[in-house]
PDB file of N, CA and C in Angstrom:
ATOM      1  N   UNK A   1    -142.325 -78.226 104.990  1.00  0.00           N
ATOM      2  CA  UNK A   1    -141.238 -77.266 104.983  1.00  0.00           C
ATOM      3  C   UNK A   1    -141.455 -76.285 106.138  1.00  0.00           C
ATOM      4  N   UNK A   2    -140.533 -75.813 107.004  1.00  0.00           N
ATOM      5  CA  UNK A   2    -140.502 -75.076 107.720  1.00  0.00           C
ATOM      6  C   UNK A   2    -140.136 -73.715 107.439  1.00  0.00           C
ATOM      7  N   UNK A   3    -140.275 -72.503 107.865  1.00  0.00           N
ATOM      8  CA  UNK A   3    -139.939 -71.354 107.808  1.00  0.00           C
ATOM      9  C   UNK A   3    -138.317 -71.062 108.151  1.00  0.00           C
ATOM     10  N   UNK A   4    -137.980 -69.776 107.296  1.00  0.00           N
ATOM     11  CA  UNK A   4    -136.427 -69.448 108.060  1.00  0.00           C
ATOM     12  C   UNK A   4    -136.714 -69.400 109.239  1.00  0.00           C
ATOM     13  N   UNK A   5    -135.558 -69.115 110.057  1.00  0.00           N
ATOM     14  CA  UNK A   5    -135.415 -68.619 111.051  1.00  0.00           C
ATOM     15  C   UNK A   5    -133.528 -67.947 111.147  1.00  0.00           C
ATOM     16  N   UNK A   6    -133.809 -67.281 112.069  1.00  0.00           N
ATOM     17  CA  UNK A   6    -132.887 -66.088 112.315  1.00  0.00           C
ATOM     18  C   UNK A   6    -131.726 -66.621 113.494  1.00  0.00           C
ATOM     19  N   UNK A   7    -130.479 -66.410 112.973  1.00  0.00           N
ATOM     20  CA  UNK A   7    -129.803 -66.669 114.102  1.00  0.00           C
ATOM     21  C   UNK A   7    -128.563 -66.077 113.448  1.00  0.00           C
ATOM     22  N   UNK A   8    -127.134 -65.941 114.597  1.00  0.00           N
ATOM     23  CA  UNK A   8    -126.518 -65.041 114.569  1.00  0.00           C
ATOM     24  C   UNK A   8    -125.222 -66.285 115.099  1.00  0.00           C
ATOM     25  N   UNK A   9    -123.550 -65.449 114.412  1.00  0.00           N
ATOM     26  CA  UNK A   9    -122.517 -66.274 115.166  1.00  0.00           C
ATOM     27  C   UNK A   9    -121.769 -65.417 116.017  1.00  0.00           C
ATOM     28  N   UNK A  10    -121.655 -66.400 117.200  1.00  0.00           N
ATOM     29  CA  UNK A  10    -121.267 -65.640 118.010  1.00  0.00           C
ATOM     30  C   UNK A  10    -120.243 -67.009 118.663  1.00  0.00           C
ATOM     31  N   UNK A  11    -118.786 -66.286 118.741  1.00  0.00           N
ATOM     32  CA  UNK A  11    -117.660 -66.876 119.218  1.00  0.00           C
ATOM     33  C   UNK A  11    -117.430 -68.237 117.820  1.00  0.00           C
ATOM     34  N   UNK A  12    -117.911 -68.159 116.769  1.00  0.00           N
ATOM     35  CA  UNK A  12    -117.604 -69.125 115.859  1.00  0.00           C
ATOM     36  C   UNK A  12    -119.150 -70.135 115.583  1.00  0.00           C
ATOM     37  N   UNK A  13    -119.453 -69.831 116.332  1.00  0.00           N
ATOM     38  CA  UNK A  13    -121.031 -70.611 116.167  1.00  0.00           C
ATOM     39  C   UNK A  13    -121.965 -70.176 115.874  1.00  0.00           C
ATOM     40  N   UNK A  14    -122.844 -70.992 115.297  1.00  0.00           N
ATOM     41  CA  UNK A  14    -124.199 -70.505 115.083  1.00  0.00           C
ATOM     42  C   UNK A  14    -125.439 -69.943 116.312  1.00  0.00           C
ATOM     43  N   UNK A  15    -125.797 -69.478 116.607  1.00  0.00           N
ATOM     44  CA  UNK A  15    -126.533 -69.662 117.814  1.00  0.00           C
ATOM     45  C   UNK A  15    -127.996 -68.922 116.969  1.00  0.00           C
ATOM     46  N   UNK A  16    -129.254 -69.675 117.226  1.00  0.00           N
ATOM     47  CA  UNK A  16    -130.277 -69.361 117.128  1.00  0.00           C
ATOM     48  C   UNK A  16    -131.156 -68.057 118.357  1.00  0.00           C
ATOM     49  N   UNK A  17    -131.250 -67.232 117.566  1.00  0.00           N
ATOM     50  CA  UNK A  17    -132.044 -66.188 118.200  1.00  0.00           C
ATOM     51  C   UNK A  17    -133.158 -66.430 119.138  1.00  0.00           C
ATOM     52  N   UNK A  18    -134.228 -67.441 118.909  1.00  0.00           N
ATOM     53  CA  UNK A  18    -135.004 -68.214 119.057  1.00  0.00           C
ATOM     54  C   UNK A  18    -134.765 -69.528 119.471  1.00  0.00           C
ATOM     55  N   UNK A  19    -135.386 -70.262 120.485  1.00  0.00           N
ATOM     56  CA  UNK A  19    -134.825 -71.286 120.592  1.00  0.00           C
ATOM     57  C   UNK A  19    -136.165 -72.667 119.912  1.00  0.00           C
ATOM     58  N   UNK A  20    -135.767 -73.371 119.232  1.00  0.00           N
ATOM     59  CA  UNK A  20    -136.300 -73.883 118.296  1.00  0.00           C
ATOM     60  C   UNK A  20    -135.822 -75.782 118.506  1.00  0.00           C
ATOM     61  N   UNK A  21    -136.668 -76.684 118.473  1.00  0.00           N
ATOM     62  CA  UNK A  21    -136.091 -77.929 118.642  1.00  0.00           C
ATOM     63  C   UNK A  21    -136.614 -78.686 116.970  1.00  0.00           C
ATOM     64  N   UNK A  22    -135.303 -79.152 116.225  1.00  0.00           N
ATOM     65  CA  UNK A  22    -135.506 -79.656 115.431  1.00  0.00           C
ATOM     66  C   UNK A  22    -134.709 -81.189 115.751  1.00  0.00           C
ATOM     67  N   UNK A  23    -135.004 -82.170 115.011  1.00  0.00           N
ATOM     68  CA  UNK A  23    -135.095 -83.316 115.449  1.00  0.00           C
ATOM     69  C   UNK A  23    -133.261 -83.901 115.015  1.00  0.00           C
ATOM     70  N   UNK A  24    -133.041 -84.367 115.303  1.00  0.00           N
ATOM     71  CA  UNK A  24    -131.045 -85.332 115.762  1.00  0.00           C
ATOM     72  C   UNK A  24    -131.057 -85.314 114.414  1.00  0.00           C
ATOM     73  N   UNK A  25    -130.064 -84.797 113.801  1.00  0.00           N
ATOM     74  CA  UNK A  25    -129.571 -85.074 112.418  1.00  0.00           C
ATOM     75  C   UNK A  25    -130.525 -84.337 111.162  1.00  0.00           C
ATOM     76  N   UNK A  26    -130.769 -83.305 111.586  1.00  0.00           N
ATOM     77  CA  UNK A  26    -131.715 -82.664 110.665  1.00  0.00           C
ATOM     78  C   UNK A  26    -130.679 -81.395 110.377  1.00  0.00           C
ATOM     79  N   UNK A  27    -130.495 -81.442 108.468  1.00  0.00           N
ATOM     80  CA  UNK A  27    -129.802 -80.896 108.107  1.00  0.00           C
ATOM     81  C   UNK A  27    -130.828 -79.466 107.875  1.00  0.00           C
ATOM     82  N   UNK A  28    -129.408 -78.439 108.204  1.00  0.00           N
ATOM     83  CA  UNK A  28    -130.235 -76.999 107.613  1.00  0.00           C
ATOM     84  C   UNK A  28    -129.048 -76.341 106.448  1.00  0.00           C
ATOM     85  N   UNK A  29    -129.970 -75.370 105.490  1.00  0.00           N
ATOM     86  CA  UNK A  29    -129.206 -74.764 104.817  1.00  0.00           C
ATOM     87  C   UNK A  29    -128.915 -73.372 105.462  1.00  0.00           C
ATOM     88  N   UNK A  30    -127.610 -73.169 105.815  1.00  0.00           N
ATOM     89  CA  UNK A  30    -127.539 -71.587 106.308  1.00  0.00           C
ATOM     90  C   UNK A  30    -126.862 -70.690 105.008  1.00  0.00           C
ATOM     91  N   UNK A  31    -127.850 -69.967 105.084  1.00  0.00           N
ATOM     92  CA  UNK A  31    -127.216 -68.631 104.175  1.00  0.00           C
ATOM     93  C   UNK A  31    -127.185 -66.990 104.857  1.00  0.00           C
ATOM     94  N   UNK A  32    -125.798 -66.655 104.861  1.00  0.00           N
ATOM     95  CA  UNK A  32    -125.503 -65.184 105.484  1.00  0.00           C
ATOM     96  C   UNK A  32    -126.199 -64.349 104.714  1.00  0.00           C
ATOM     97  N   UNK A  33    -126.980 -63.236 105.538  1.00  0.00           N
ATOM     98  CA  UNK A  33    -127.483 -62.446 105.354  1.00  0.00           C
ATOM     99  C   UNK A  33    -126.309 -61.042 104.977  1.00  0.00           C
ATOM    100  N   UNK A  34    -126.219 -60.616 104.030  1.00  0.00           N
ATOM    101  CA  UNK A  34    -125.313 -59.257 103.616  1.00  0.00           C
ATOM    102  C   UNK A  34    -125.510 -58.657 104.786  1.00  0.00           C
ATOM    103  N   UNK A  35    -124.363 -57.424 105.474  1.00  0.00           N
ATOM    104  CA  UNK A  35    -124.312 -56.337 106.149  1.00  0.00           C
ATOM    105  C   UNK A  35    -124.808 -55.248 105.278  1.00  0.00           C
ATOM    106  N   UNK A  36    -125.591 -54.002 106.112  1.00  0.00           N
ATOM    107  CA  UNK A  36    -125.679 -52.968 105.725  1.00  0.00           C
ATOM    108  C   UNK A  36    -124.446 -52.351 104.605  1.00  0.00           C
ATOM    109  N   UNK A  37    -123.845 -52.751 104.685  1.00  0.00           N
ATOM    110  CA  UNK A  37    -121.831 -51.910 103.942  1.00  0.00           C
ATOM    111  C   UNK A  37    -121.932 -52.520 102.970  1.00  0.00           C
ATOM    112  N   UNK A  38    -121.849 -53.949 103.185  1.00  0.00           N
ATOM    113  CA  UNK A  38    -121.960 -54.393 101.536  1.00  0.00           C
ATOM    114  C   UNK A  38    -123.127 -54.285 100.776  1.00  0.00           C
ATOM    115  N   UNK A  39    -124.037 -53.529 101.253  1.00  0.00           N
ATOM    116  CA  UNK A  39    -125.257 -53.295 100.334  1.00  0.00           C
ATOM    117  C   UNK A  39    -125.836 -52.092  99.560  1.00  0.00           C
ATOM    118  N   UNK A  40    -124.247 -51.336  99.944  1.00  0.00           N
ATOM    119  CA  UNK A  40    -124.261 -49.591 100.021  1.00  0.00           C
ATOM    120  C   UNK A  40    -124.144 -49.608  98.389  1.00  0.00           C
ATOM    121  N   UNK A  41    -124.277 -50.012  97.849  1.00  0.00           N
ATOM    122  CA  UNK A  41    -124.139 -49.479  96.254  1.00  0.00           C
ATOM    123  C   UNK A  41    -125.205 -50.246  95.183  1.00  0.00           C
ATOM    124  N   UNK A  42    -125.704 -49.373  94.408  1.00  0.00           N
ATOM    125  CA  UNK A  42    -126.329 -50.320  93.189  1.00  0.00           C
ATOM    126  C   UNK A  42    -125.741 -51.517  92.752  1.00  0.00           C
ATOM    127  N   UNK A  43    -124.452 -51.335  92.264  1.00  0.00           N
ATOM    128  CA  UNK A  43    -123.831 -52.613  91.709  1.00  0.00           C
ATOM    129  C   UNK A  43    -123.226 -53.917  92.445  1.00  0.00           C
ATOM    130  N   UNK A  44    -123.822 -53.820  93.783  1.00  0.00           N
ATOM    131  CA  UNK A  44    -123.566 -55.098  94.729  1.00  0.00           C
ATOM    132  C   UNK A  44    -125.264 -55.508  94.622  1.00  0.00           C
ATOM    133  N   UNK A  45    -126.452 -54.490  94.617  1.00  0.00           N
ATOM    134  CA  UNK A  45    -127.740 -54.837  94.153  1.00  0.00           C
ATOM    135  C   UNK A  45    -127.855 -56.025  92.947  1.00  0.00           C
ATOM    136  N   UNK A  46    -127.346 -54.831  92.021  1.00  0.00           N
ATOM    137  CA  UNK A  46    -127.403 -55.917  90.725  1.00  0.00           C
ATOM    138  C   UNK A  46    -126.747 -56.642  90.954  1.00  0.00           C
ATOM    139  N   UNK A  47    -125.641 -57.100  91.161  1.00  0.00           N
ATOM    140  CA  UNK A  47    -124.988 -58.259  91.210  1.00  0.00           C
ATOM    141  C   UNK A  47    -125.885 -59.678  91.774  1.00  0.00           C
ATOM    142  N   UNK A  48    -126.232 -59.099  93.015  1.00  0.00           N
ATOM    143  CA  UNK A  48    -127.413 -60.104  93.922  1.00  0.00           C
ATOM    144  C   UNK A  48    -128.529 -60.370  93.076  1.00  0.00           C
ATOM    145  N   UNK A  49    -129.160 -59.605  92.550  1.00  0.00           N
ATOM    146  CA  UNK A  49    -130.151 -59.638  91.326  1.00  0.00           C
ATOM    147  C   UNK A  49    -129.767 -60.517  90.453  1.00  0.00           C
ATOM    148  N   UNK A  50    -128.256 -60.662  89.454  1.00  0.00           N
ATOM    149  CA  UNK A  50    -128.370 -61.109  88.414  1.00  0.00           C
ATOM    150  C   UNK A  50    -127.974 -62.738  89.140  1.00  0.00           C
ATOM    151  N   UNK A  51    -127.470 -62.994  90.358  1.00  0.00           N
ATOM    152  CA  UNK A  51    -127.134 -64.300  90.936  1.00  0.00           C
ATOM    153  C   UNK A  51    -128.398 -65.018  90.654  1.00  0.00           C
ATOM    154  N   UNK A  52    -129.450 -64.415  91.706  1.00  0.00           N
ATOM    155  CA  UNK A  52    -130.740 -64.666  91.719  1.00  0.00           C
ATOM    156  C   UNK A  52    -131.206 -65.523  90.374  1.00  0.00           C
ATOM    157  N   UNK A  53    -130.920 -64.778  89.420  1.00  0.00           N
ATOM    158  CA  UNK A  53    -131.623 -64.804  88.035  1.00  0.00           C
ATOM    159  C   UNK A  53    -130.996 -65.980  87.507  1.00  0.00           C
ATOM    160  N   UNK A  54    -129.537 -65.921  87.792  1.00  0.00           N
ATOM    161  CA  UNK A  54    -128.692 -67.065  86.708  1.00  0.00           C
ATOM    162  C   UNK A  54    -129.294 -68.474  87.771  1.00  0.00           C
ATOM    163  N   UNK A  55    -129.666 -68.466  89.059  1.00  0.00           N
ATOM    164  CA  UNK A  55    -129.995 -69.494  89.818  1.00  0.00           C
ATOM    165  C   UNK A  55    -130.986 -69.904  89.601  1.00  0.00           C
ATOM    166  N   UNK A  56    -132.659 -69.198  88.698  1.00  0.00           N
ATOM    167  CA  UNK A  56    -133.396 -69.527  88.533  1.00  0.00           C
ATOM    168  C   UNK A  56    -133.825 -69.948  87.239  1.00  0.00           C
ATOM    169  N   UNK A  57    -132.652 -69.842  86.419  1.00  0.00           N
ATOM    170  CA  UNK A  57    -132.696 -69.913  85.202  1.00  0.00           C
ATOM    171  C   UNK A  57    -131.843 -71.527  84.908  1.00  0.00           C
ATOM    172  N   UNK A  58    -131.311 -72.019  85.631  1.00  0.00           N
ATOM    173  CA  UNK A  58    -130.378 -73.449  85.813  1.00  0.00           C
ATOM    174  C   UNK A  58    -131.709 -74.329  86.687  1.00  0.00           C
ATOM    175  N   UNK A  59    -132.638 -73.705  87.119  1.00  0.00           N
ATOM    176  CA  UNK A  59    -133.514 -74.543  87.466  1.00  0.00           C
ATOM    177  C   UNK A  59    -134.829 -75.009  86.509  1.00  0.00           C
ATOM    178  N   UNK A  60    -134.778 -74.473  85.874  1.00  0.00           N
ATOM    179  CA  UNK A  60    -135.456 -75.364  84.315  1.00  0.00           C
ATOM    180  C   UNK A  60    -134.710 -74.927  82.964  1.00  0.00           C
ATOM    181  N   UNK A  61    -135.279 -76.219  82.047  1.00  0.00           N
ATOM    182  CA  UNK A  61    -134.728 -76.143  80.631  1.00  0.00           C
ATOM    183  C   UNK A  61    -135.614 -75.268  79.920  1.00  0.00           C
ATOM    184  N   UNK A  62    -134.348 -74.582  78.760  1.00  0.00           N
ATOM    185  CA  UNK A  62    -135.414 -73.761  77.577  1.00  0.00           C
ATOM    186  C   UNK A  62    -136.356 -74.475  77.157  1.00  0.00           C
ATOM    187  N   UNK A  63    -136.435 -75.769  77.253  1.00  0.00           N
ATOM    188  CA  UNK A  63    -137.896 -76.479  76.115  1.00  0.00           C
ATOM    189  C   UNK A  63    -138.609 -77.163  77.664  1.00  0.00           C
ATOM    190  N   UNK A  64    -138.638 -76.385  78.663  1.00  0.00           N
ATOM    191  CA  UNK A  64    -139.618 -77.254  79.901  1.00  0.00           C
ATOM    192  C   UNK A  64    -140.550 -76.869  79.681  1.00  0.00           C
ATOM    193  N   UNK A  65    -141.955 -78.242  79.168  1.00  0.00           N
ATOM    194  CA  UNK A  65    -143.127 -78.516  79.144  1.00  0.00           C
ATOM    195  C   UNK A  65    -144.210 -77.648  79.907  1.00  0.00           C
ATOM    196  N   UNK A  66    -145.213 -77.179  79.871  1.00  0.00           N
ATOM    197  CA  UNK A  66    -146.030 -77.340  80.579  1.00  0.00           C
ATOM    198  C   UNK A  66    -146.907 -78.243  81.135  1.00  0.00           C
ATOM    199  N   UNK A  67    -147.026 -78.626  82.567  1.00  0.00           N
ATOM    200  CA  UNK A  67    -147.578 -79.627  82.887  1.00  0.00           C
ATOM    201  C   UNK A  67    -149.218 -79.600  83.279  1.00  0.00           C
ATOM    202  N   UNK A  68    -150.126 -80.213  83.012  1.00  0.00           N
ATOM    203  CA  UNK A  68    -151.686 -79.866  83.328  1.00  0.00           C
ATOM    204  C   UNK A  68    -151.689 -80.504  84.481  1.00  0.00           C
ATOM    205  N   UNK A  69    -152.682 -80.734  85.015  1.00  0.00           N
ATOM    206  CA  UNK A  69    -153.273 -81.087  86.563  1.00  0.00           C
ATOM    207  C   UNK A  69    -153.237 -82.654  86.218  1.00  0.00           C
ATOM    208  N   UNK A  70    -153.420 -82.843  85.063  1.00  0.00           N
ATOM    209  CA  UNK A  70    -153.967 -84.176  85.159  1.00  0.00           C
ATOM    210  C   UNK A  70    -152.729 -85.108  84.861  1.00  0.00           C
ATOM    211  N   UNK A  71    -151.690 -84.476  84.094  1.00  0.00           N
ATOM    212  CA  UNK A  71    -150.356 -85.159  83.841  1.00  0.00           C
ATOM    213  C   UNK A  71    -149.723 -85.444  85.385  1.00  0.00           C
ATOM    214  N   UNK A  72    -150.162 -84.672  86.154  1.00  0.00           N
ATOM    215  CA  UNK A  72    -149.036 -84.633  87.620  1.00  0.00           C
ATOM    216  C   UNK A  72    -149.843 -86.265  87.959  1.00  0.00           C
ATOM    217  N   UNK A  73    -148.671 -86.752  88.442  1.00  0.00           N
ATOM    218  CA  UNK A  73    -148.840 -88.061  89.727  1.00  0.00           C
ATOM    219  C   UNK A  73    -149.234 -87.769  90.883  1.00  0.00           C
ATOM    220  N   UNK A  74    -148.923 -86.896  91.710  1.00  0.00           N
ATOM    221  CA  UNK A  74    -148.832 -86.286  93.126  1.00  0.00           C
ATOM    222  C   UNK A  74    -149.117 -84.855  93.087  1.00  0.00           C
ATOM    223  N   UNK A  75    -150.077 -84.544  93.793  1.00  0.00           N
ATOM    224  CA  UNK A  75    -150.101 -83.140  93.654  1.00  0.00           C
ATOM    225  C   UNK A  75    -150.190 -82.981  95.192  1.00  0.00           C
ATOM    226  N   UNK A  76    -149.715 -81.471  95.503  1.00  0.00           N
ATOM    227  CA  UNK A  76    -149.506 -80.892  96.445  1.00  0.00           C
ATOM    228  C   UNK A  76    -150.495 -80.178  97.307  1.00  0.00           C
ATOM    229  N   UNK A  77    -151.252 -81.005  98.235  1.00  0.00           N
ATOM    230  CA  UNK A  77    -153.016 -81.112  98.629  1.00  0.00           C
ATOM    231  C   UNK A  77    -152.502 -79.010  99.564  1.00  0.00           C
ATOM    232  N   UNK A  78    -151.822 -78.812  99.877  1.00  0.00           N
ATOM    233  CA  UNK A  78    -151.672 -77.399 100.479  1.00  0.00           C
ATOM    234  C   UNK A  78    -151.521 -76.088  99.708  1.00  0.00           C
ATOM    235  N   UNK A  79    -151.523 -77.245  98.332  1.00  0.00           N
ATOM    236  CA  UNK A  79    -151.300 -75.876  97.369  1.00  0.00           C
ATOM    237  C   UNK A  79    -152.481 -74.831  97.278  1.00  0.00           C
ATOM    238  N   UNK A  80    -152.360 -73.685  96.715  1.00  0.00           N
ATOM    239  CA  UNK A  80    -153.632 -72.594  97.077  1.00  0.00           C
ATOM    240  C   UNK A  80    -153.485 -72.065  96.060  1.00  0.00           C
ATOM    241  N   UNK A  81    -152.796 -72.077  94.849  1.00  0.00           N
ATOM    242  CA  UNK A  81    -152.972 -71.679  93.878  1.00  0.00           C
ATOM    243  C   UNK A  81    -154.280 -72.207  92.754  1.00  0.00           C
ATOM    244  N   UNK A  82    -154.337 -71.221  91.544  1.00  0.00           N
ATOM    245  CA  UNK A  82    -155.589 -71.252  90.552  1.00  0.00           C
ATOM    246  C   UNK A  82    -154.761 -72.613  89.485  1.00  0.00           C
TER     247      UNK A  82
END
């Protein structure tokens, strides 16, 4: 996985801040960053907050298992967690 990166539209396009070579047909997800204005109030906060929440909450079920080390097939050799 690669890191974000920052880029801006200008005349209708995307243009990267940075110039960056990713490989022919490599899809990215772009997500707009809010303006200062729309961020001027608590209740555009919470709102972003409770998105957040309902998005992480559709990503597992009320009865999801805990899994041990030894149940996994593949484990993730970069992981750095305990």
């Amino acid at each position: 996985m690669t890191s974000p990166v920052i880029a801006i539209v200008k005349n209708g396009k995307i243009e990267l801040l940075n110039p960056l070579s990713f490989p022919e047909g490599t899809q990215l997800l772009v997500t707009p960053i809010p303006s200062d204005n729309e961020l001027e109030t608590i209740e555009t906060m919470d709102e972003l907050s409770n998105l957040s929440l309902q998005g992480l909450n559709l990503a597992y079920d009320e009865n999801e298992p805990e899994y041990t080390l030894e149940q996994i097939k593949e484990f993730n050799p970069d992981y750095e967690g305990g």
